[in-house]
PDB file of N, CA and C in Angstrom:
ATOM      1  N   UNK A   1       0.825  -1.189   0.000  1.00  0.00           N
ATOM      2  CA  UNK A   1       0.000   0.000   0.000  1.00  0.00           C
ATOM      3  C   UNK A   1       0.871   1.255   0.000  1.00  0.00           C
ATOM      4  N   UNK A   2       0.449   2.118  -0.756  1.00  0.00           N
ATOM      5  CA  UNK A   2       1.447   3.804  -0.568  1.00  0.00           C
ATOM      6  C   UNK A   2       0.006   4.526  -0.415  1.00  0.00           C
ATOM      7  N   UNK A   3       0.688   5.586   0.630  1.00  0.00           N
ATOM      8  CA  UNK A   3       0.020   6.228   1.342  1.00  0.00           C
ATOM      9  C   UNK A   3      -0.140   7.943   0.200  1.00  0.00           C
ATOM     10  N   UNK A   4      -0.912   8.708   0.319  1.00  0.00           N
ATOM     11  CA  UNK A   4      -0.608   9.756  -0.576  1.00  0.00           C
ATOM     12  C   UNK A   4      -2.122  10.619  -0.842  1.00  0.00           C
ATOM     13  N   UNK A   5      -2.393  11.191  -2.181  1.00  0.00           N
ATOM     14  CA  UNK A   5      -3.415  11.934  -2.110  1.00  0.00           C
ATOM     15  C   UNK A   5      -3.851  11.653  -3.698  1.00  0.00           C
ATOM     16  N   UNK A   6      -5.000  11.884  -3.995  1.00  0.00           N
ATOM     17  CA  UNK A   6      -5.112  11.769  -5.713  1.00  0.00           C
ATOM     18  C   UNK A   6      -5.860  13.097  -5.666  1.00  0.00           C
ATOM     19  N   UNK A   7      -5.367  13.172  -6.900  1.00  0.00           N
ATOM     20  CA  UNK A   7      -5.433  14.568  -7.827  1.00  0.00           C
ATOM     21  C   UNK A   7      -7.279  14.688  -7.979  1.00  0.00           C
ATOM     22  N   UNK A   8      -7.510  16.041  -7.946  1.00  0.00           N
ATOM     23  CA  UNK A   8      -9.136  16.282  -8.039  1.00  0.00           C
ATOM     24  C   UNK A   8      -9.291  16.262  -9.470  1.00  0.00           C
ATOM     25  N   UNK A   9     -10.485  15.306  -9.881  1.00  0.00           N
ATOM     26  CA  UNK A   9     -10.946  15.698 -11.410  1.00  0.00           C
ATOM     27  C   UNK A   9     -10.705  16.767 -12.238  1.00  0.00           C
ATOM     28  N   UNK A  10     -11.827  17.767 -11.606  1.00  0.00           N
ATOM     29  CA  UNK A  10     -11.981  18.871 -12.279  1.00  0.00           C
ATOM     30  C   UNK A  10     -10.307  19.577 -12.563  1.00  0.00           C
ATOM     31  N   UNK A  11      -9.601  19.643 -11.449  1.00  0.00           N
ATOM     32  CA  UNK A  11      -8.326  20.163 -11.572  1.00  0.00           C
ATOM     33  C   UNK A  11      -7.297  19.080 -12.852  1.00  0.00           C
ATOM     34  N   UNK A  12      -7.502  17.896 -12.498  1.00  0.00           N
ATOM     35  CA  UNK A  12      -7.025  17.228 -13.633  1.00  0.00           C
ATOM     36  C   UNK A  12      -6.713  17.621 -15.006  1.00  0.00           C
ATOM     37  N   UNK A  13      -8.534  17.660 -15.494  1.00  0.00           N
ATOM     38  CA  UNK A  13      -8.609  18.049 -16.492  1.00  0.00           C
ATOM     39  C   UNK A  13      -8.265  19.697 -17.202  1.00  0.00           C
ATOM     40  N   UNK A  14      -8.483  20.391 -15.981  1.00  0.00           N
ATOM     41  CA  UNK A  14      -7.996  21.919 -15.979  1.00  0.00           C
ATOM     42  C   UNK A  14      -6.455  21.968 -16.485  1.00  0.00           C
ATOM     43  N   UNK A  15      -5.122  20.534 -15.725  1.00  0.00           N
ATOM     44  CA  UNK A  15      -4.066  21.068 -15.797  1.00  0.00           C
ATOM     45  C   UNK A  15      -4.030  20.271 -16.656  1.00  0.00           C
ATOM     46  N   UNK A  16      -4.258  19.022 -17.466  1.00  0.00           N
ATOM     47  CA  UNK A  16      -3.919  18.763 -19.278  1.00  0.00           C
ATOM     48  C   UNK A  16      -4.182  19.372 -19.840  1.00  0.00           C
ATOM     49  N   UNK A  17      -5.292  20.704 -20.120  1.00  0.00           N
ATOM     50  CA  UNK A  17      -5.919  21.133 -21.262  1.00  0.00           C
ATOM     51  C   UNK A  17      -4.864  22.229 -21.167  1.00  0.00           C
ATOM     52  N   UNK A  18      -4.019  22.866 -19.756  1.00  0.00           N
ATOM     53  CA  UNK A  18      -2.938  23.669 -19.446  1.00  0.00           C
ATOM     54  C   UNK A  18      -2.156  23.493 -20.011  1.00  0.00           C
ATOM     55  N   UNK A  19      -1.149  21.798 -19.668  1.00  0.00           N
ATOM     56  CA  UNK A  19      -0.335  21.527 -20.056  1.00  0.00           C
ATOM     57  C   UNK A  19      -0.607  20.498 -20.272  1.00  0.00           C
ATOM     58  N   UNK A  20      -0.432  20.117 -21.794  1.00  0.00           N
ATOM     59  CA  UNK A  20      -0.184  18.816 -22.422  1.00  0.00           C
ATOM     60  C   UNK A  20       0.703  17.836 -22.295  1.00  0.00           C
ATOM     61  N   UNK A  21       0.173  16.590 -21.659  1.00  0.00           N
ATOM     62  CA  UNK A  21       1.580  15.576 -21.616  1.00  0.00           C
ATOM     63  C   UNK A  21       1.720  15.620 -22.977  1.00  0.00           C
ATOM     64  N   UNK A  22       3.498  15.489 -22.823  1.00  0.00           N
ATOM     65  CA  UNK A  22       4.168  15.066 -23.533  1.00  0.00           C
ATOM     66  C   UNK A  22       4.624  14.140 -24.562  1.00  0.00           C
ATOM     67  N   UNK A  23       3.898  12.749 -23.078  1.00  0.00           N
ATOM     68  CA  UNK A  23       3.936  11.387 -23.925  1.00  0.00           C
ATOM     69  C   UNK A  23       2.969  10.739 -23.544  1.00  0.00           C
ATOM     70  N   UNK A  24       2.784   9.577 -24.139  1.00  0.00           N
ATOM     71  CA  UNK A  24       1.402   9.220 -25.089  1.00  0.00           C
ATOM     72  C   UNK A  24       0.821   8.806 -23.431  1.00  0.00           C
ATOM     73  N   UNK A  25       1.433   7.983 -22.900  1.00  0.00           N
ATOM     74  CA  UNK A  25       0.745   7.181 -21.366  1.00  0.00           C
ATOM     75  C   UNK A  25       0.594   8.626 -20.526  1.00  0.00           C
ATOM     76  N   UNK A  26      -0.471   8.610 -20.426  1.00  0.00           N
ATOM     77  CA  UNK A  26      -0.588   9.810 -19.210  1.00  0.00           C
ATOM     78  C   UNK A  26      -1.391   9.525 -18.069  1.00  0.00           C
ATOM     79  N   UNK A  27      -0.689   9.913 -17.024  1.00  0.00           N
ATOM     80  CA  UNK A  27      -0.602   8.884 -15.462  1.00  0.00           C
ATOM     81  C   UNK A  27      -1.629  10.222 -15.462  1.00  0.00           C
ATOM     82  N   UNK A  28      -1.162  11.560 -14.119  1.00  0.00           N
ATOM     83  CA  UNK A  28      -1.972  12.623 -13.793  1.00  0.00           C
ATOM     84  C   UNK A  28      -2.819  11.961 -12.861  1.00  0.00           C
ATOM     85  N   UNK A  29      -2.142  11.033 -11.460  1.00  0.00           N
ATOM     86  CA  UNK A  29      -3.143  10.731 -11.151  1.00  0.00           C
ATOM     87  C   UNK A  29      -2.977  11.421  -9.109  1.00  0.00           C
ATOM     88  N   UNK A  30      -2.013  11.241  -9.219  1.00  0.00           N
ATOM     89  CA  UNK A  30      -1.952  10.843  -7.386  1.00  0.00           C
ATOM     90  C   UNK A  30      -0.211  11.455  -7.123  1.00  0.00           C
ATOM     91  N   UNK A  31      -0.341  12.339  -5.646  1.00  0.00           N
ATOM     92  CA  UNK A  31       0.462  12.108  -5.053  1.00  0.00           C
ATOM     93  C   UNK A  31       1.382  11.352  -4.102  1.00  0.00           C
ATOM     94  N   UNK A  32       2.546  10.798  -4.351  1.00  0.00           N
ATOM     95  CA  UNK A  32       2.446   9.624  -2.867  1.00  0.00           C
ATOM     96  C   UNK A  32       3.344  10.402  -1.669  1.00  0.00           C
ATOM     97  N   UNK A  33       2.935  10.205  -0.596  1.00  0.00           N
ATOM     98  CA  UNK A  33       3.523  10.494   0.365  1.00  0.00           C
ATOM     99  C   UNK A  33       4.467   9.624   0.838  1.00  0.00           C
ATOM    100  N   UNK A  34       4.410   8.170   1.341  1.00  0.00           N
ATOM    101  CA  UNK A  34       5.138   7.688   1.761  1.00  0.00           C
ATOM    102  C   UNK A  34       4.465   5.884   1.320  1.00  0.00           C
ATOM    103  N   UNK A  35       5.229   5.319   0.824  1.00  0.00           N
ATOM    104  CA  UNK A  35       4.804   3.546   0.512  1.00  0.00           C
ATOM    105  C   UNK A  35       4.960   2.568   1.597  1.00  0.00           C
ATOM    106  N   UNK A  36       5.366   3.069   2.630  1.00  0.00           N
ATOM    107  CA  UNK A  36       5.804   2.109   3.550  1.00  0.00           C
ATOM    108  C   UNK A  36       4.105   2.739   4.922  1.00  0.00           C
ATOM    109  N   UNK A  37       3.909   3.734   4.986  1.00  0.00           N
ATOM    110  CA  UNK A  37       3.495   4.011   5.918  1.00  0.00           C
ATOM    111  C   UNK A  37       2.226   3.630   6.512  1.00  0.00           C
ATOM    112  N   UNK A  38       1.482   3.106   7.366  1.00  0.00           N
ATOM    113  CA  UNK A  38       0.951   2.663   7.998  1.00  0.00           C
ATOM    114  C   UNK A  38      -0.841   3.847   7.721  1.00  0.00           C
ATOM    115  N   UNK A  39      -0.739   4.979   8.101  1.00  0.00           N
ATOM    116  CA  UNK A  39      -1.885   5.902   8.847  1.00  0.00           C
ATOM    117  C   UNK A  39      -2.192   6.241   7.467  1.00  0.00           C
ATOM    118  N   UNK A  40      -3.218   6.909   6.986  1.00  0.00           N
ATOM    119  CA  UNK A  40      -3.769   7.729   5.689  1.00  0.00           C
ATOM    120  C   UNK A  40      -3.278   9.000   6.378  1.00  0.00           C
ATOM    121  N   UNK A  41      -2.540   9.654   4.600  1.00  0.00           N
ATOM    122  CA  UNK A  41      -2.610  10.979   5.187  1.00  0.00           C
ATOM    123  C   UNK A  41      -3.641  11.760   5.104  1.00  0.00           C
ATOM    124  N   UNK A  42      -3.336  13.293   5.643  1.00  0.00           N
ATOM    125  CA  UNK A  42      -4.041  14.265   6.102  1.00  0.00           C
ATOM    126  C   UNK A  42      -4.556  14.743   5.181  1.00  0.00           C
ATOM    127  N   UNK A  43      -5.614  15.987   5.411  1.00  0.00           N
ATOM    128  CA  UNK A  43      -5.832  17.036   4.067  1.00  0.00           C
ATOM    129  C   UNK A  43      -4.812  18.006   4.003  1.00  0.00           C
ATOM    130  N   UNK A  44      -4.368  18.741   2.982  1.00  0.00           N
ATOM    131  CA  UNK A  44      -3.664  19.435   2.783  1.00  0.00           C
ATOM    132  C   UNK A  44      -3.660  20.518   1.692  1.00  0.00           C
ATOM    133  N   UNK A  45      -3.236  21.588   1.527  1.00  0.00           N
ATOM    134  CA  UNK A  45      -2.674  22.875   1.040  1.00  0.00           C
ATOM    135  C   UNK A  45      -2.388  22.747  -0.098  1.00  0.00           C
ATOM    136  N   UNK A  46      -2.575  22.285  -1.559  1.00  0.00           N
ATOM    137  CA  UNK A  46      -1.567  21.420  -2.415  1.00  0.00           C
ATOM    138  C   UNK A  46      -1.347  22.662  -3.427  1.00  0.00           C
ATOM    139  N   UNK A  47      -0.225  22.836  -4.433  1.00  0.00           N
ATOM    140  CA  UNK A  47      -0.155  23.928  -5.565  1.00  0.00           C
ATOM    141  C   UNK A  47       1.117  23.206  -6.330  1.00  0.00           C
ATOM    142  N   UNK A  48       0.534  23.116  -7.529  1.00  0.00           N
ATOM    143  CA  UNK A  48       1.603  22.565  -8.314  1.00  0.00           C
ATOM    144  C   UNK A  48       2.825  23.701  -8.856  1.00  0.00           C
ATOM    145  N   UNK A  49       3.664  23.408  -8.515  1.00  0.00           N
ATOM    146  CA  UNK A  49       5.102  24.607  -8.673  1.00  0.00           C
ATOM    147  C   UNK A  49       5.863  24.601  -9.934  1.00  0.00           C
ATOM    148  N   UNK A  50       5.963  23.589 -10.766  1.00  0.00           N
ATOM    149  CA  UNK A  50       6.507  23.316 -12.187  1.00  0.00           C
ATOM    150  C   UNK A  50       6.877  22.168 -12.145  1.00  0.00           C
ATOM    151  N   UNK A  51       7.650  21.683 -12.951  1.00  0.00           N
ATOM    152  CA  UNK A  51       7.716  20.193 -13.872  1.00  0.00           C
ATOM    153  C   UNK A  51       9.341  20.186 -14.363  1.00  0.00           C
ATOM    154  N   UNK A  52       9.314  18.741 -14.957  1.00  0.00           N
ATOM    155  CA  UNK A  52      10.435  18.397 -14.701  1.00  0.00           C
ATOM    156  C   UNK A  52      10.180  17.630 -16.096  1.00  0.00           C
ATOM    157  N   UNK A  53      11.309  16.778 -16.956  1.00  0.00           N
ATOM    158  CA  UNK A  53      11.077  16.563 -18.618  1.00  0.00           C
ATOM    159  C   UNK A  53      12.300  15.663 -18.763  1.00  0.00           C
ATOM    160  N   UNK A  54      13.035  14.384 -18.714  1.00  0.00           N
ATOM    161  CA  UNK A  54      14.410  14.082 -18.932  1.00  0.00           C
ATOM    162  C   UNK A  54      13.895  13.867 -20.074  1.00  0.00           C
ATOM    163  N   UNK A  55      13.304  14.651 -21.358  1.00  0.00           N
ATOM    164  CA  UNK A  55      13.268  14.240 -22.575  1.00  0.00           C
ATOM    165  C   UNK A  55      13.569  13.015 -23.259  1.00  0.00           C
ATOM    166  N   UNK A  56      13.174  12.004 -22.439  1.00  0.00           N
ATOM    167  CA  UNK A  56      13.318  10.687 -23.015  1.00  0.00           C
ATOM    168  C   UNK A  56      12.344  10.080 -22.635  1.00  0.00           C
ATOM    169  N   UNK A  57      11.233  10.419 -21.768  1.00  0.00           N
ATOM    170  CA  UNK A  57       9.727   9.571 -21.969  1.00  0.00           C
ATOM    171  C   UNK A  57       9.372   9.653 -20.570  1.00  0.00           C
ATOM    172  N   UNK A  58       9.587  10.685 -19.715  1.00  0.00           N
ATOM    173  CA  UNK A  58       9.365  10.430 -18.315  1.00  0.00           C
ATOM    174  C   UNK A  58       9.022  12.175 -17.841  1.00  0.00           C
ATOM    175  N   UNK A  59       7.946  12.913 -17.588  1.00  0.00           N
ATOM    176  CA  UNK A  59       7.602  14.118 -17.246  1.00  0.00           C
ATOM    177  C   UNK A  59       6.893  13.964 -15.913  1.00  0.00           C
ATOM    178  N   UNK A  60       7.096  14.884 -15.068  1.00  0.00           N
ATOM    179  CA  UNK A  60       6.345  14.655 -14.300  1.00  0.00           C
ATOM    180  C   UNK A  60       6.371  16.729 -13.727  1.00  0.00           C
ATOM    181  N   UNK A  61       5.063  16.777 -12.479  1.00  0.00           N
ATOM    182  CA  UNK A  61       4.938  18.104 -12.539  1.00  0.00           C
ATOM    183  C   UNK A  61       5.375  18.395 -10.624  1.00  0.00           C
ATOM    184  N   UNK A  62       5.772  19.073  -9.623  1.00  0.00           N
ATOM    185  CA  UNK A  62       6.196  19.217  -8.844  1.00  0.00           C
ATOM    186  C   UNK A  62       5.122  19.830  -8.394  1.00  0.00           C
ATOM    187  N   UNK A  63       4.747  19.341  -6.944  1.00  0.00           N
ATOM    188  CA  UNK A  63       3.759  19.622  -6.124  1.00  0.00           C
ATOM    189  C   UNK A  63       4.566  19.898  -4.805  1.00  0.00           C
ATOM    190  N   UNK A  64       3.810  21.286  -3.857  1.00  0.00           N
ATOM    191  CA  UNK A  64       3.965  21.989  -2.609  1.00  0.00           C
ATOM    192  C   UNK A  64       2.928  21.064  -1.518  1.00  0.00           C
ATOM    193  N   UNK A  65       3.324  20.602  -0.489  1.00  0.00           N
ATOM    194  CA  UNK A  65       1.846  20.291   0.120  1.00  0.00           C
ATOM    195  C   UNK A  65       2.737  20.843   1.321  1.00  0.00           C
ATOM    196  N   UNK A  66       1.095  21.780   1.745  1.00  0.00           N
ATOM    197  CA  UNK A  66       1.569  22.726   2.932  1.00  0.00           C
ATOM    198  C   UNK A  66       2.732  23.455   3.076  1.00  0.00           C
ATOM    199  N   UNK A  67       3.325  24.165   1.827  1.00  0.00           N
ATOM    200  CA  UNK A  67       4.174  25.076   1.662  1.00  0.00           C
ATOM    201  C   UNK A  67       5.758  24.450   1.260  1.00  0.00           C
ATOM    202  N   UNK A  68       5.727  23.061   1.410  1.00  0.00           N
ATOM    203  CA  UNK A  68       7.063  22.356   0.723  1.00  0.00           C
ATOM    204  C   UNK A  68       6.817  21.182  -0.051  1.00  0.00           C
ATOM    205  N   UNK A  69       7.913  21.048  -0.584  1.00  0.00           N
ATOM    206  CA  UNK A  69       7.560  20.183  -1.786  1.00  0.00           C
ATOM    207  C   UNK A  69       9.073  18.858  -1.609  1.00  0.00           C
ATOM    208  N   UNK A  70       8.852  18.935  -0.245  1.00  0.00           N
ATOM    209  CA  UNK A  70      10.249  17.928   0.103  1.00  0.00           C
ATOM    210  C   UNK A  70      10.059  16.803   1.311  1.00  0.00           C
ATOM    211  N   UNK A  71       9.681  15.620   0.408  1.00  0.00           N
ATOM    212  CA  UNK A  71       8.833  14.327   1.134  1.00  0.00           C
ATOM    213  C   UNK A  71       9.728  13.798   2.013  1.00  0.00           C
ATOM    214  N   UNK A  72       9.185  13.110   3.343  1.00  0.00           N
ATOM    215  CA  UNK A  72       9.380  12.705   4.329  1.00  0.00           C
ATOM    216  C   UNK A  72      11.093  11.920   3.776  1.00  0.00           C
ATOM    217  N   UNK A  73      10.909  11.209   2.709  1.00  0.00           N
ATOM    218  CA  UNK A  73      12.018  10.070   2.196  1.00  0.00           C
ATOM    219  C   UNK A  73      12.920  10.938   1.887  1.00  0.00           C
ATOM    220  N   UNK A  74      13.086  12.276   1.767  1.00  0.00           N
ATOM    221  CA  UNK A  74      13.986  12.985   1.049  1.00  0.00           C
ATOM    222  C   UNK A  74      13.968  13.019  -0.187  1.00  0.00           C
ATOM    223  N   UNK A  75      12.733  12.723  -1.157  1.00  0.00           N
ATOM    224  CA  UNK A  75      12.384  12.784  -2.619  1.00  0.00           C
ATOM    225  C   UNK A  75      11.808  13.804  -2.640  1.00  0.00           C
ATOM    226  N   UNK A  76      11.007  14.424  -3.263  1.00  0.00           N
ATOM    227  CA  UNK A  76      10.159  15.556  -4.205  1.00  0.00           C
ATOM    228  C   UNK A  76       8.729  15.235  -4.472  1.00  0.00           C
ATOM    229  N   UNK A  77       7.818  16.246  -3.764  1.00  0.00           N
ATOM    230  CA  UNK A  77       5.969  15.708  -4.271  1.00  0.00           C
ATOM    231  C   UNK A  77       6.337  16.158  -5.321  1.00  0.00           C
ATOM    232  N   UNK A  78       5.631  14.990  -6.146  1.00  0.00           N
ATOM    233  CA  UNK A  78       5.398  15.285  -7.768  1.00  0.00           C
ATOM    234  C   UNK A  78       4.025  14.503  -7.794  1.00  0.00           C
ATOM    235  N   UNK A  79       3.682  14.802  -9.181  1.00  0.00           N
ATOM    236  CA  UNK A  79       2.646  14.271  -9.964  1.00  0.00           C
ATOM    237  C   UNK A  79       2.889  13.609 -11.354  1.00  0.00           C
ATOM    238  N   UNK A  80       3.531  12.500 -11.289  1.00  0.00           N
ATOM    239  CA  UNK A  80       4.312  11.734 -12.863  1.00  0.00           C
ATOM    240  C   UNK A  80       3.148  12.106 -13.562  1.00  0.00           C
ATOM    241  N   UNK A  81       3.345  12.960 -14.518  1.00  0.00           N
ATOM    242  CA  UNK A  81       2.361  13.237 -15.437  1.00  0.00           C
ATOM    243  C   UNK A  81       2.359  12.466 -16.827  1.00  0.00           C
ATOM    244  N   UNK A  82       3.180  12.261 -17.589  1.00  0.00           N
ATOM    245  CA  UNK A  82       2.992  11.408 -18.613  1.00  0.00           C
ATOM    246  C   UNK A  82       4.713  10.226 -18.922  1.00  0.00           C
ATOM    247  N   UNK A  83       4.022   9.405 -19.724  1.00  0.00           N
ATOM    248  CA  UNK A  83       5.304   8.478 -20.054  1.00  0.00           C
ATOM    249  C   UNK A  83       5.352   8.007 -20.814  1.00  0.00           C
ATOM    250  N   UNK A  84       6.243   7.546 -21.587  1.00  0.00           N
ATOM    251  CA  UNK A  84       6.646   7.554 -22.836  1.00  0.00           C
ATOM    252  C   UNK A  84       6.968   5.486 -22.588  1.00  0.00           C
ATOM    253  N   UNK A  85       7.041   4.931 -24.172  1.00  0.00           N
ATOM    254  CA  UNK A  85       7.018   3.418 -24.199  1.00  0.00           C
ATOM    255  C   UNK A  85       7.954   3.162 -23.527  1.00  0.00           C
ATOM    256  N   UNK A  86       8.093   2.070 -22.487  1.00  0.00           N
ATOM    257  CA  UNK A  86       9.012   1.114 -21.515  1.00  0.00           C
ATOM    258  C   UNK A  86       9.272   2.404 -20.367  1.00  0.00           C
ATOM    259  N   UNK A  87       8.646   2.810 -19.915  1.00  0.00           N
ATOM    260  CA  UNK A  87       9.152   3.952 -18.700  1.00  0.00           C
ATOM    261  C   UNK A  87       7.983   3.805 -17.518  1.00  0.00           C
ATOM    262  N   UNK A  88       8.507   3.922 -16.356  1.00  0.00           N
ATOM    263  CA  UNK A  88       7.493   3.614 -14.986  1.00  0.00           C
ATOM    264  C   UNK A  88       7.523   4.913 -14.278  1.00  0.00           C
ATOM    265  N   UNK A  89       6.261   4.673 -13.414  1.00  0.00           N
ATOM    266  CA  UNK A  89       6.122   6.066 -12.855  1.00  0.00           C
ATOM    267  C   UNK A  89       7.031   6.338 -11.764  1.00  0.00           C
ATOM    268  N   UNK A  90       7.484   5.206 -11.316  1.00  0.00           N
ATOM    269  CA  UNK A  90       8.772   5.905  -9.962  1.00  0.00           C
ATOM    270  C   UNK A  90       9.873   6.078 -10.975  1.00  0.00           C
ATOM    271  N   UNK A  91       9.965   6.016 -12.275  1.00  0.00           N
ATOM    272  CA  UNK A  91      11.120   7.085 -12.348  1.00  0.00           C
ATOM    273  C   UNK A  91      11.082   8.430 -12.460  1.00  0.00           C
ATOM    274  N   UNK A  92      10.144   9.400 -11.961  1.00  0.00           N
ATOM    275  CA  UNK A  92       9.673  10.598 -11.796  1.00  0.00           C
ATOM    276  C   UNK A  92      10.986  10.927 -10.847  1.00  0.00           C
ATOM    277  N   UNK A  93      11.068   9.862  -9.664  1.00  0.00           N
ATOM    278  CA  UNK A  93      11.767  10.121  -8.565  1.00  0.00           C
ATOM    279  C   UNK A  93      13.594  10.545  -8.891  1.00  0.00           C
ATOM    280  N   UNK A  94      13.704   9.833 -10.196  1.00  0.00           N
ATOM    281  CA  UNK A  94      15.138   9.734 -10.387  1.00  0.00           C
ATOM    282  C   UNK A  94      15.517  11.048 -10.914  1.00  0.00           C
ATOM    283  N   UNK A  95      14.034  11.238 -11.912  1.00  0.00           N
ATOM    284  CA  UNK A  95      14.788  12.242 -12.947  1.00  0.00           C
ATOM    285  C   UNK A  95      14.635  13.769 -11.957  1.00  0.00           C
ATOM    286  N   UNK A  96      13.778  13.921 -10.942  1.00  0.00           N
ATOM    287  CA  UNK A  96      13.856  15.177 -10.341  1.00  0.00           C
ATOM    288  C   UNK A  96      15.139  15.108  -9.263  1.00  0.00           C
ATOM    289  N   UNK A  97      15.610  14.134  -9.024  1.00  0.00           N
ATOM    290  CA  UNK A  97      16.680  14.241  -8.246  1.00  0.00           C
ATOM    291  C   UNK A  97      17.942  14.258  -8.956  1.00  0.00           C
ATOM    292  N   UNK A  98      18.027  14.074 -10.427  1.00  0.00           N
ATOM    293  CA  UNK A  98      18.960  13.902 -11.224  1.00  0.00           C
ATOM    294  C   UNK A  98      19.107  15.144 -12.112  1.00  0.00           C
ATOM    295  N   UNK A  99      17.984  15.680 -12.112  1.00  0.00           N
ATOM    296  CA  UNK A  99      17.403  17.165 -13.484  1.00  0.00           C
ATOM    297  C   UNK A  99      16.830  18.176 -12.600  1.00  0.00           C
ATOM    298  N   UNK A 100      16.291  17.698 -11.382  1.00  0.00           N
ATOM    299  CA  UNK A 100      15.895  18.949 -10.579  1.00  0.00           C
ATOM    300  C   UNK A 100      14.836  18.930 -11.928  1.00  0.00           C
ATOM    301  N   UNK A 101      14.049  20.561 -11.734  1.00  0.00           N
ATOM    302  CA  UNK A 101      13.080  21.185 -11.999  1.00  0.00           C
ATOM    303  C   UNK A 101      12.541  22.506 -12.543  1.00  0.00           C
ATOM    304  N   UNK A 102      12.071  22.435 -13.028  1.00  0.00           N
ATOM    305  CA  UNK A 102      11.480  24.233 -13.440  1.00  0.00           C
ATOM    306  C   UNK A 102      10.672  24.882 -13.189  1.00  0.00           C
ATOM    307  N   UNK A 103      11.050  25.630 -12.091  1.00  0.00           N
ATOM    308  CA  UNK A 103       9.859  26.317 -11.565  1.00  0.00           C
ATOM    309  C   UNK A 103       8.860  27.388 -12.664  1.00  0.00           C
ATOM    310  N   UNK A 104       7.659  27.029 -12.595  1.00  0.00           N
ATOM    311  CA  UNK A 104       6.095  28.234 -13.363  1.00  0.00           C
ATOM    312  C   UNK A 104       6.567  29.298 -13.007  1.00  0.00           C
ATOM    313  N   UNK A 105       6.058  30.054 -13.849  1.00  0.00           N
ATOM    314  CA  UNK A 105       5.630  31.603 -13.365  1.00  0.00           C
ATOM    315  C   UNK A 105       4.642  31.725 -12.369  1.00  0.00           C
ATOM    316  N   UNK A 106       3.758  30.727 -12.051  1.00  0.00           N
ATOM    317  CA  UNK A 106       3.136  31.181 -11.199  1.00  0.00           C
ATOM    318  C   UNK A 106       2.524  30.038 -10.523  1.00  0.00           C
ATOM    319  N   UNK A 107       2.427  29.176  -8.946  1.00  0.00           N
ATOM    320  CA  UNK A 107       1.721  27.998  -8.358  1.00  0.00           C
ATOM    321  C   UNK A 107       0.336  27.747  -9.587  1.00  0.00           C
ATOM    322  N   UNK A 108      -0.021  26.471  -9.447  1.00  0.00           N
ATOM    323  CA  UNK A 108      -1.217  26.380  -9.545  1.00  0.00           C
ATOM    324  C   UNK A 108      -2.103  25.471  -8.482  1.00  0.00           C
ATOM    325  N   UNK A 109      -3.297  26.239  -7.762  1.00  0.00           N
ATOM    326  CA  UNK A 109      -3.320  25.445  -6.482  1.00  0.00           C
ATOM    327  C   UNK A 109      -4.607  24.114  -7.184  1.00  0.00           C
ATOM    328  N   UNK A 110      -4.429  23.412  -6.291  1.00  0.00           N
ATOM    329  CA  UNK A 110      -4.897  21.866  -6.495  1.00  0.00           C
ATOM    330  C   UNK A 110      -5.680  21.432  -5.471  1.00  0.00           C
ATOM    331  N   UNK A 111      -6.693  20.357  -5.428  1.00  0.00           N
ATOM    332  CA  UNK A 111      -7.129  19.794  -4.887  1.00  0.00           C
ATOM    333  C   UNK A 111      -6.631  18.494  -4.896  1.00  0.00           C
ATOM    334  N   UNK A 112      -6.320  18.095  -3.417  1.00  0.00           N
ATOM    335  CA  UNK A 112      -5.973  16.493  -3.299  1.00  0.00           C
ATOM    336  C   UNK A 112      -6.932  15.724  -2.052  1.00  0.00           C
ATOM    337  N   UNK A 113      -7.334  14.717  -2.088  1.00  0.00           N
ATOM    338  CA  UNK A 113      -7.763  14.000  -1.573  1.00  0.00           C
ATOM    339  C   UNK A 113      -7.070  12.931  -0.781  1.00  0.00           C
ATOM    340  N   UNK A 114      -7.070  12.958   0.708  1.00  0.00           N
ATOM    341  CA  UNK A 114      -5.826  11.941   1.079  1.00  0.00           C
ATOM    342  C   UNK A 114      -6.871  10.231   0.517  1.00  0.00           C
ATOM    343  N   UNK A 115      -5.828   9.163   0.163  1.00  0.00           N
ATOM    344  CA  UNK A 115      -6.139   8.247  -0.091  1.00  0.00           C
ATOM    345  C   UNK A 115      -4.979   7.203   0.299  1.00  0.00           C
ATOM    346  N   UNK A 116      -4.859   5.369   0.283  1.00  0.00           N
ATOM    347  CA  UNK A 116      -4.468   4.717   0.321  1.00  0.00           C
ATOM    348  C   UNK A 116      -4.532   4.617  -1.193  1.00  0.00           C
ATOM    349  N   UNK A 117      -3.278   4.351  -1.359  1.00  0.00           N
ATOM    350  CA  UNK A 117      -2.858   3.681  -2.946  1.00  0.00           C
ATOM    351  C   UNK A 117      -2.346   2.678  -3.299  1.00  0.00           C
ATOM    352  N   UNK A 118      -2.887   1.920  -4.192  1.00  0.00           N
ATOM    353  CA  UNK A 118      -2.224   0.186  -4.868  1.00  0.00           C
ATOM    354  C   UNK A 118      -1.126   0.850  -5.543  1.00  0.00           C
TER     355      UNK A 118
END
């Protein structure tokens, strides 16, 4: 089980028609907080801050919850937004710790829902 939040519909669809994945598989679904952890998380504050691209099939977009965007594990809230053929969504984790990120001109705030995740 991973513990985390999923992305609100309406906002969903608000931030593809924003920004277009890239590549063809498009995740856009959930934040995870932590995979090991036991409790559901909380509600929270969420604003997506910018995105990240290793131009080879793996995008994902950088999420604030409650004013930081720097997870318990020492990884990065993100939102793997799209992926390209043979690519998984935990490599979101590699390429923002490897490429870092680009911050928007401007947050975009979000709705998340805490949830348990398969």
């Amino acid at each position: 089980m991973t513990n985390g939040w999923l992305l609100d519909e309406h906002d969903r669809e608000t931030l593809l028609r924003d920004h277009p994945p890239r590549y063809a598989t498009v995740v856009a679904h959930h934040v995870t907080l932590d995979v090991r952890a036991s409790d559901p998380p909380h509600e929270v504050k969420a604003a997506v801050l910018g995105s990240t691209d290793d131009e080879k099939g793996v995008e994902a977009l950088v999420v604030s919850i409650d004013g930081s965007v720097d997870r318990p594990d020492g990884s990065t809230y993100h939102i793997t937004w799209s992926l390209g053929d043979g690519r998984a969504a935990k490599e979101s984790n590699d390429v923002l710790k490897e490429r870092g990120w680009k911050e928007w001109d401007h947050p975009v705030p979000i709705t998340l829902t805490p949830a348990r995740l398969r």
